[in-house]
PDB file of N, CA and C in Angstrom:
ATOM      1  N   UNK A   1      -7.897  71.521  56.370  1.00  0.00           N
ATOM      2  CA  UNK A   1      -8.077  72.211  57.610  1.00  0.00           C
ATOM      3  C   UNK A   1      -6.812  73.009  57.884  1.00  0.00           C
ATOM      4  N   UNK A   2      -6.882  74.388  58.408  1.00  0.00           N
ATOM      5  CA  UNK A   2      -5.605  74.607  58.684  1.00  0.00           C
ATOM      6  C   UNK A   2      -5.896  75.256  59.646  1.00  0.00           C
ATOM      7  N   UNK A   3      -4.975  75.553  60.640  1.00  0.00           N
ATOM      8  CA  UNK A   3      -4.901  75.847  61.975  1.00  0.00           C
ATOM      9  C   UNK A   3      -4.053  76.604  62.502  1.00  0.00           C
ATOM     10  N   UNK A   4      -4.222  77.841  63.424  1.00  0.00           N
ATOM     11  CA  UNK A   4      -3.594  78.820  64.115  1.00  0.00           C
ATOM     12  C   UNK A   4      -2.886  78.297  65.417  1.00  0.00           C
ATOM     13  N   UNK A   5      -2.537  78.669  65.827  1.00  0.00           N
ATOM     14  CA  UNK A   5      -2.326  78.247  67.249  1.00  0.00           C
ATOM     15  C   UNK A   5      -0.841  79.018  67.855  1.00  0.00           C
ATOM     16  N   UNK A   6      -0.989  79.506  69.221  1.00  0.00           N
ATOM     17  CA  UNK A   6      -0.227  80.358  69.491  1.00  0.00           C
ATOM     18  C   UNK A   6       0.440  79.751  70.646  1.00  0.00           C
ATOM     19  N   UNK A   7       1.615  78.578  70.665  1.00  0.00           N
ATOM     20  CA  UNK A   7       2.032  78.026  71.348  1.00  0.00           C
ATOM     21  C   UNK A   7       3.397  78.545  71.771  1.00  0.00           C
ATOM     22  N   UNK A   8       4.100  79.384  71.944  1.00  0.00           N
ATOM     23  CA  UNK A   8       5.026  79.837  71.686  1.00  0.00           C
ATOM     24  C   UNK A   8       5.851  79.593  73.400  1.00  0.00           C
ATOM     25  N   UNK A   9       4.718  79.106  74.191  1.00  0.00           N
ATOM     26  CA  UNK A   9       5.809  78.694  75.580  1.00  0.00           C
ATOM     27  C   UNK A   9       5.551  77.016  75.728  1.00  0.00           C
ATOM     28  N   UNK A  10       4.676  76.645  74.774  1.00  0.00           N
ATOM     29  CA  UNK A  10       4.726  75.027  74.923  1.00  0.00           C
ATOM     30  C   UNK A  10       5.549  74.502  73.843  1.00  0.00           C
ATOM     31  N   UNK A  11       5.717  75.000  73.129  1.00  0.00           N
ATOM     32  CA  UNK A  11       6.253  75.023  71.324  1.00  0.00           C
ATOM     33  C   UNK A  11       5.859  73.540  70.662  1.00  0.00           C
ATOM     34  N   UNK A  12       5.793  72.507  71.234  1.00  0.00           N
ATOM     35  CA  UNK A  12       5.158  71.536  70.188  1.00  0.00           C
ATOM     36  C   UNK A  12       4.193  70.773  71.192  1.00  0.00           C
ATOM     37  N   UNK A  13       2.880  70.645  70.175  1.00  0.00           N
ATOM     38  CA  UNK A  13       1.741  70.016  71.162  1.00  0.00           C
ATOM     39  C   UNK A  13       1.365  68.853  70.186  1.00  0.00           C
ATOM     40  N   UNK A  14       1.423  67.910  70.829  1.00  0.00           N
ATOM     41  CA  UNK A  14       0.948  66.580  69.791  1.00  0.00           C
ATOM     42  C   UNK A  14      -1.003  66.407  70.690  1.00  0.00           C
ATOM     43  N   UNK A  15      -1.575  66.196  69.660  1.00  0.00           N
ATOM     44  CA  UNK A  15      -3.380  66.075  70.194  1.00  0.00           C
ATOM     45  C   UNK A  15      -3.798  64.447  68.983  1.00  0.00           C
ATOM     46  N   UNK A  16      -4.131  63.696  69.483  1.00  0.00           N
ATOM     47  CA  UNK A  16      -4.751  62.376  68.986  1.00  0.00           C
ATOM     48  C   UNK A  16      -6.313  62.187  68.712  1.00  0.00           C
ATOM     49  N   UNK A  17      -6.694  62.004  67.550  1.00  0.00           N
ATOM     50  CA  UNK A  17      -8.259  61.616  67.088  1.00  0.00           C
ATOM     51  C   UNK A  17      -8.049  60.360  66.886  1.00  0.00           C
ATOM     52  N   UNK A  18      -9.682  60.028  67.836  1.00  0.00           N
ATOM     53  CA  UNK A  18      -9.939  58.618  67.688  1.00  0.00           C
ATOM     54  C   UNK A  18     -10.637  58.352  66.867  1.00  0.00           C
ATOM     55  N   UNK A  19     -10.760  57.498  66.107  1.00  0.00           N
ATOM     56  CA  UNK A  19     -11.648  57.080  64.932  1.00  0.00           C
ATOM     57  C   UNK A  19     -11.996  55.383  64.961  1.00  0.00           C
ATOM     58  N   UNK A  20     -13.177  56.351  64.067  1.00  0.00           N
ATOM     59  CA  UNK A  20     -14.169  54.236  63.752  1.00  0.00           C
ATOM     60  C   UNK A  20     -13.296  54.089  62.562  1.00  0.00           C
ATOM     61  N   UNK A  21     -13.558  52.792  62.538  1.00  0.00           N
ATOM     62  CA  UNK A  21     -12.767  52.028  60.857  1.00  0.00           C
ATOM     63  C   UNK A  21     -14.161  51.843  60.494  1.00  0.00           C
ATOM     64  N   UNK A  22     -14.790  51.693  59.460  1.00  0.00           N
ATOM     65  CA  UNK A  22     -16.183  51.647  59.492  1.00  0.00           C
ATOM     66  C   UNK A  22     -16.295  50.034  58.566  1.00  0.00           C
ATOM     67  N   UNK A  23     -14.757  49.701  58.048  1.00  0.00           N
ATOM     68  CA  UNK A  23     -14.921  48.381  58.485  1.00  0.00           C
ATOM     69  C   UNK A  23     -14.940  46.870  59.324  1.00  0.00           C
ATOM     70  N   UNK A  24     -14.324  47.347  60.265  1.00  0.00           N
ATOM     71  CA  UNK A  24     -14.794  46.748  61.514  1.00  0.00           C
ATOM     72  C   UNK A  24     -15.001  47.753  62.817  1.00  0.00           C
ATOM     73  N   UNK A  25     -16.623  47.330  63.182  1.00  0.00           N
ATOM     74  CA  UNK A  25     -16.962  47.850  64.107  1.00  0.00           C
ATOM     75  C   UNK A  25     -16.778  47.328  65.883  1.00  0.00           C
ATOM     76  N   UNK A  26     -16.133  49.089  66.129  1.00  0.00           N
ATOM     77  CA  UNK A  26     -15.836  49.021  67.318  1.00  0.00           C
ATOM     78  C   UNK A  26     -14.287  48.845  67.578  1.00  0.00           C
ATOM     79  N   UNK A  27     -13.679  48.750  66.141  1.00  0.00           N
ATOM     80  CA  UNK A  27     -12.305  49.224  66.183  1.00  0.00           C
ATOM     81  C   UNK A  27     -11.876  50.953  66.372  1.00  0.00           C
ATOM     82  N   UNK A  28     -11.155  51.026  66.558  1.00  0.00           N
ATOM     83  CA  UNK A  28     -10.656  52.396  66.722  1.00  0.00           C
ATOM     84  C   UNK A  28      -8.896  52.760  66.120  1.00  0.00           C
ATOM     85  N   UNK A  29      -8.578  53.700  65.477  1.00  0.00           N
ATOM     86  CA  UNK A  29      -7.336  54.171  65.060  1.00  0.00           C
ATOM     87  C   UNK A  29      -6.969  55.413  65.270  1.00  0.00           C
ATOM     88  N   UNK A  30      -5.632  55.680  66.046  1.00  0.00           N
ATOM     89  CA  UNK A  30      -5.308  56.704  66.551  1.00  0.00           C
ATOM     90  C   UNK A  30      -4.258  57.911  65.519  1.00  0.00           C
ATOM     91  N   UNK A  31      -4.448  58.635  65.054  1.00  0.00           N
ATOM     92  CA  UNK A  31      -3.505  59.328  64.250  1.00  0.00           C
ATOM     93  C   UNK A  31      -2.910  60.747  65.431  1.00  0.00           C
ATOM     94  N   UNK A  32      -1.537  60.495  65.086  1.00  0.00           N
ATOM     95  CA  UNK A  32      -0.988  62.015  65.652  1.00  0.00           C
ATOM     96  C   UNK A  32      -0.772  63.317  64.720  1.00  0.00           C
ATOM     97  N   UNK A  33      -0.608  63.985  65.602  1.00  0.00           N
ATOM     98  CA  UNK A  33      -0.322  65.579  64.854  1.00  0.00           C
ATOM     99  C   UNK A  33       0.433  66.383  65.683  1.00  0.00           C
ATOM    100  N   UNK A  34       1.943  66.654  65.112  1.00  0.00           N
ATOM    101  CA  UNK A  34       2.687  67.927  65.947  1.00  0.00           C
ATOM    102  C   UNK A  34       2.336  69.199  65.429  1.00  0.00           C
ATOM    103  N   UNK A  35       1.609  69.954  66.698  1.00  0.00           N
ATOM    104  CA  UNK A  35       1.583  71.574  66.011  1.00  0.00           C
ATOM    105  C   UNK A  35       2.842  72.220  66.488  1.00  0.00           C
ATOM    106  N   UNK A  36       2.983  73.112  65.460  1.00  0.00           N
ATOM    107  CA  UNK A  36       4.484  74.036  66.231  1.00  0.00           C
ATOM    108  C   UNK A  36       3.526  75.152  65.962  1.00  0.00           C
ATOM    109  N   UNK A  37       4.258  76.410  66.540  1.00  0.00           N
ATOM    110  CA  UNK A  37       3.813  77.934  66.872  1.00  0.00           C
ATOM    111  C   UNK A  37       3.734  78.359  65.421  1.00  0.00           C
ATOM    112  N   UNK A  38       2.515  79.154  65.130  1.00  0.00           N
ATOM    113  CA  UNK A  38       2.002  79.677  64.127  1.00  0.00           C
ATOM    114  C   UNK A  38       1.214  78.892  63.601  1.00  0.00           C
ATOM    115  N   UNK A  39       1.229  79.111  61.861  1.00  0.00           N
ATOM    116  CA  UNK A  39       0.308  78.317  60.978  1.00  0.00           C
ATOM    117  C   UNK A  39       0.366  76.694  60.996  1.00  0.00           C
ATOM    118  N   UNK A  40      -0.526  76.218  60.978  1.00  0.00           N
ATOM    119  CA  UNK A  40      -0.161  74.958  60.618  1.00  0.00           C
ATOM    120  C   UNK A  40      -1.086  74.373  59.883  1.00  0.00           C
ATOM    121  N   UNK A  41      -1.073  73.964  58.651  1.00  0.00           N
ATOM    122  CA  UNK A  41      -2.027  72.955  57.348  1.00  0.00           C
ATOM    123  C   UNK A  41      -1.848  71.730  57.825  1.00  0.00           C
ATOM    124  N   UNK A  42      -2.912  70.919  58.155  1.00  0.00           N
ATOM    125  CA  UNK A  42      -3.169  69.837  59.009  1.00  0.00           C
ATOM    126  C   UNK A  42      -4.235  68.745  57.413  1.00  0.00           C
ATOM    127  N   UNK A  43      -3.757  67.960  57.481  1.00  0.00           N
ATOM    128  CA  UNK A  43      -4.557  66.805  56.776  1.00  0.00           C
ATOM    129  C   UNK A  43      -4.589  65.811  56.997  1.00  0.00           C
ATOM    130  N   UNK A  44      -5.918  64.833  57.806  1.00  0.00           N
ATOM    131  CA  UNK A  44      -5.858  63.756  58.377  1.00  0.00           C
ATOM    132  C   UNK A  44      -6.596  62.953  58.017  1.00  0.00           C
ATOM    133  N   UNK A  45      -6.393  61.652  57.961  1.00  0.00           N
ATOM    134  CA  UNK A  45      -6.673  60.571  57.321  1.00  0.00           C
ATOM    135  C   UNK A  45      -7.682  59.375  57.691  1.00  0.00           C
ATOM    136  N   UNK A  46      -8.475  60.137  59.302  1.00  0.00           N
ATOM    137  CA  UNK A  46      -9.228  59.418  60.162  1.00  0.00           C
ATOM    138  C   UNK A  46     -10.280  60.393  60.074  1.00  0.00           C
ATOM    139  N   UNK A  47     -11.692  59.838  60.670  1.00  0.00           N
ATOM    140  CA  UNK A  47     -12.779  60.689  60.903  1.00  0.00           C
ATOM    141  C   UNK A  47     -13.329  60.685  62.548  1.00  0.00           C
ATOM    142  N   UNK A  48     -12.963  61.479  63.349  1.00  0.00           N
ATOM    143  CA  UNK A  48     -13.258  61.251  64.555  1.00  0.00           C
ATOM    144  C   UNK A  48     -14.330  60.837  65.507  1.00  0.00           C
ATOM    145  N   UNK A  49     -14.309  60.254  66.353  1.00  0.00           N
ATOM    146  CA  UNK A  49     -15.996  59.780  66.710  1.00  0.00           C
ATOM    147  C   UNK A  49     -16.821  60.900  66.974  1.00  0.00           C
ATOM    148  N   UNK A  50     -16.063  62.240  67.495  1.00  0.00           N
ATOM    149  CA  UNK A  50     -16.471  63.380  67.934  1.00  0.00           C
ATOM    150  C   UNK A  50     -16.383  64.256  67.034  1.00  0.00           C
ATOM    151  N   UNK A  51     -16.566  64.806  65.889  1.00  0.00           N
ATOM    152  CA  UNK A  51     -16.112  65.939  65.589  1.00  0.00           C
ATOM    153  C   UNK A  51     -15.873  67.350  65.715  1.00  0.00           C
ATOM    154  N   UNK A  52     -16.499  67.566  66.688  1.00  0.00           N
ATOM    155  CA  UNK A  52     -17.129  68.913  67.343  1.00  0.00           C
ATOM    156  C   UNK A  52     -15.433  69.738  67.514  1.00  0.00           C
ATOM    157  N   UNK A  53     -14.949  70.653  67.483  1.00  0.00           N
ATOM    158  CA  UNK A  53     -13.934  71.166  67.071  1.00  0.00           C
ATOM    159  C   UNK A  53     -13.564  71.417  68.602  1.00  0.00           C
ATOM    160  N   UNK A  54     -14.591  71.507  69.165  1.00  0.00           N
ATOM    161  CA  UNK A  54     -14.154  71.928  71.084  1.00  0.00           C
ATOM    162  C   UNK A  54     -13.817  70.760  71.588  1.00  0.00           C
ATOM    163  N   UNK A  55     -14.224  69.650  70.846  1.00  0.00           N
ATOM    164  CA  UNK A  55     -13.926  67.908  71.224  1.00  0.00           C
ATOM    165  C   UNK A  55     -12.502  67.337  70.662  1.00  0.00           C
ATOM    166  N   UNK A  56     -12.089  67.786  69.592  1.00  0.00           N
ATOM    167  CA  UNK A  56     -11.045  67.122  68.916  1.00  0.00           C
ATOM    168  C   UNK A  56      -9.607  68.233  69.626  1.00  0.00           C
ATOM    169  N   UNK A  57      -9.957  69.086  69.676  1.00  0.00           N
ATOM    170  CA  UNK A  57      -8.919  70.171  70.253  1.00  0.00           C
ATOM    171  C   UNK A  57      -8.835  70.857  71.777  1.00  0.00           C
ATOM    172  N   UNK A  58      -9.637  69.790  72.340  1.00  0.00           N
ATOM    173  CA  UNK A  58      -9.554  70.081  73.627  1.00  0.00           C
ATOM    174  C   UNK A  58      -8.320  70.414  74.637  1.00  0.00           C
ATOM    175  N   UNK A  59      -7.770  69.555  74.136  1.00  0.00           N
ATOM    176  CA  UNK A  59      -6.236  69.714  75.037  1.00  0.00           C
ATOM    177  C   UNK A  59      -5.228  70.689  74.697  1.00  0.00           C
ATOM    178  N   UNK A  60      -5.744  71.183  72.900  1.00  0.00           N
ATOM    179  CA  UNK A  60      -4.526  72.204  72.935  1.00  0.00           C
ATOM    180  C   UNK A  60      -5.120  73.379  72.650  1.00  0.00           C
ATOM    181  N   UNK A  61      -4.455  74.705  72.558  1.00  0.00           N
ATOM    182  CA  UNK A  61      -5.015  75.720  72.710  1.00  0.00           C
ATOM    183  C   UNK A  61      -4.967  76.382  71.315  1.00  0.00           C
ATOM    184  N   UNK A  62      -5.961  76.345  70.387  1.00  0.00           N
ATOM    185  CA  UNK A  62      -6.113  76.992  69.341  1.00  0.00           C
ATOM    186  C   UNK A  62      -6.656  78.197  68.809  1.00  0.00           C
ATOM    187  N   UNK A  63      -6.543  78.993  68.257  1.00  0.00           N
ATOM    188  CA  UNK A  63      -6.837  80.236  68.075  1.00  0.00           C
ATOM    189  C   UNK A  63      -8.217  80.014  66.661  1.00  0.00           C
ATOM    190  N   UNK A  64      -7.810  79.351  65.834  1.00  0.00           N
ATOM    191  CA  UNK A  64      -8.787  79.579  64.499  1.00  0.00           C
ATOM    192  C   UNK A  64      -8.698  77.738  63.904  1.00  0.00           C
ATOM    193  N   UNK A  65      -9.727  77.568  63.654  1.00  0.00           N
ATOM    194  CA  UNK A  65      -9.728  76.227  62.774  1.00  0.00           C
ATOM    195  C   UNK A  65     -10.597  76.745  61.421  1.00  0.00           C
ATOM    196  N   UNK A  66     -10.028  76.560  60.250  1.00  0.00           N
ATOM    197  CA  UNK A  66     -11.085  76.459  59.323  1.00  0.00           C
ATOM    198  C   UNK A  66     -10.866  75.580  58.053  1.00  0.00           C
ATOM    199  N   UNK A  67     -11.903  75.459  57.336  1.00  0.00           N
ATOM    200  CA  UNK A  67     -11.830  73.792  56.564  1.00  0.00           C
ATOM    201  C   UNK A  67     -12.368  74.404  54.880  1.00  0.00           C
ATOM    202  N   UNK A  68     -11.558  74.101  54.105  1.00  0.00           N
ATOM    203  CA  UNK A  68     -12.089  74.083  53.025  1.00  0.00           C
ATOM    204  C   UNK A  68     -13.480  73.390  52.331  1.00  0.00           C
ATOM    205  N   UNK A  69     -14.358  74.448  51.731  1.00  0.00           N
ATOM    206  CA  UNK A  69     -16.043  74.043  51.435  1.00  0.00           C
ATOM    207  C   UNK A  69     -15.546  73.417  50.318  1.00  0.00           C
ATOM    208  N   UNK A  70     -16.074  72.460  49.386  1.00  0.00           N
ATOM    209  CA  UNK A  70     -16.142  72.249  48.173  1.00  0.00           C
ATOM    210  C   UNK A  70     -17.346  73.165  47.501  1.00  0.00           C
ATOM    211  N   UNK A  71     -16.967  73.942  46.103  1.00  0.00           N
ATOM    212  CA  UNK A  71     -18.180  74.499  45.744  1.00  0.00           C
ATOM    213  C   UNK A  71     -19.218  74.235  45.514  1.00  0.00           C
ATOM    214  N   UNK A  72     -20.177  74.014  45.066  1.00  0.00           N
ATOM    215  CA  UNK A  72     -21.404  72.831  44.711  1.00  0.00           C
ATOM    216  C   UNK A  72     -21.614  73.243  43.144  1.00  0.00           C
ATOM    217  N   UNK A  73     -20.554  74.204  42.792  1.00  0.00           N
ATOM    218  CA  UNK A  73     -21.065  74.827  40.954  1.00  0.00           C
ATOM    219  C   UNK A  73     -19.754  75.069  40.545  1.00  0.00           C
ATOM    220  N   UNK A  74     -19.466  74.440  39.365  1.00  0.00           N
ATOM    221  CA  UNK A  74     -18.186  74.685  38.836  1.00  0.00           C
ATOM    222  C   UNK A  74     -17.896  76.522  38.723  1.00  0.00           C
ATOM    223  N   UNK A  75     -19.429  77.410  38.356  1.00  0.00           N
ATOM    224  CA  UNK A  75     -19.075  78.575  38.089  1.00  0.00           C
ATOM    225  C   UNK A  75     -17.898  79.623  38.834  1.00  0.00           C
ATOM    226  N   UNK A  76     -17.314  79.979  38.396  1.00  0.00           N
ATOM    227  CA  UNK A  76     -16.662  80.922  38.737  1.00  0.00           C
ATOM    228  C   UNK A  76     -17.078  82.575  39.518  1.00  0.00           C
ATOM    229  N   UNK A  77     -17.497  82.687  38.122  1.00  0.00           N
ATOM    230  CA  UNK A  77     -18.224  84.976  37.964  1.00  0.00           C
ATOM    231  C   UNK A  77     -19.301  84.506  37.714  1.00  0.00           C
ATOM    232  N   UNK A  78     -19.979  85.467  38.358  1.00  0.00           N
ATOM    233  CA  UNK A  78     -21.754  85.912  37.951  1.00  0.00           C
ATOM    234  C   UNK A  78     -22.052  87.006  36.780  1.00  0.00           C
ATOM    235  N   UNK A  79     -20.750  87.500  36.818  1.00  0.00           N
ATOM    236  CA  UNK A  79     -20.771  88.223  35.823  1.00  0.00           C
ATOM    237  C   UNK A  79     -19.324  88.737  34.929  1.00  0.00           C
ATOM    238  N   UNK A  80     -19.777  88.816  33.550  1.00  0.00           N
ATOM    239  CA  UNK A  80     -18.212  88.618  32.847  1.00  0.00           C
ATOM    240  C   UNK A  80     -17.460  89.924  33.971  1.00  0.00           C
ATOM    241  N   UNK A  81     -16.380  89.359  34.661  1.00  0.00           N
ATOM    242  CA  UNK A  81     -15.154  90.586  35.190  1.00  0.00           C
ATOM    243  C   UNK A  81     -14.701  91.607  33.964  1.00  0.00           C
TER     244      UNK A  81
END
């Protein structure tokens, strides 16, 4: 996931996802994240109960979220370049 964000009069925003352990239910684990102003490559290690991107980033003010697809076909070209 990497992330925009144009914080430049708050300069560091820490935002917390809550997560299931999905081996015990009804536990929860909190991971942090400092964004500073500009880019930031974010990789986290929890899955949130919410994922909805307006849910997990509610509190801070982000410009762009986007997430790497895995391909589903090793292919490369459709046609020799």
């Amino acid at each position: 996931m990497i992330i925009s964000s144009s914080l430049s009069r708050i300069g560091l925003v820490t935002f917390a996802i809550m997560v299931s352990i999905p081996a015990r239910a009804g536990e929860t684990r909190t991971q942090r994240v400092e964004l500073k102003a500009g880019w930031n490559a974010v990789s986290i290690d929890v899955d949130p109960l919410d994922s909805a991107p307006g849910t997990v980033f509610d509190s801070t003010k982000v410009d762009i979220v986007a997430r790497y697809f895995t391909p589903r076909t090793p292919v490369r070209f459709i046609a020799d370049p």
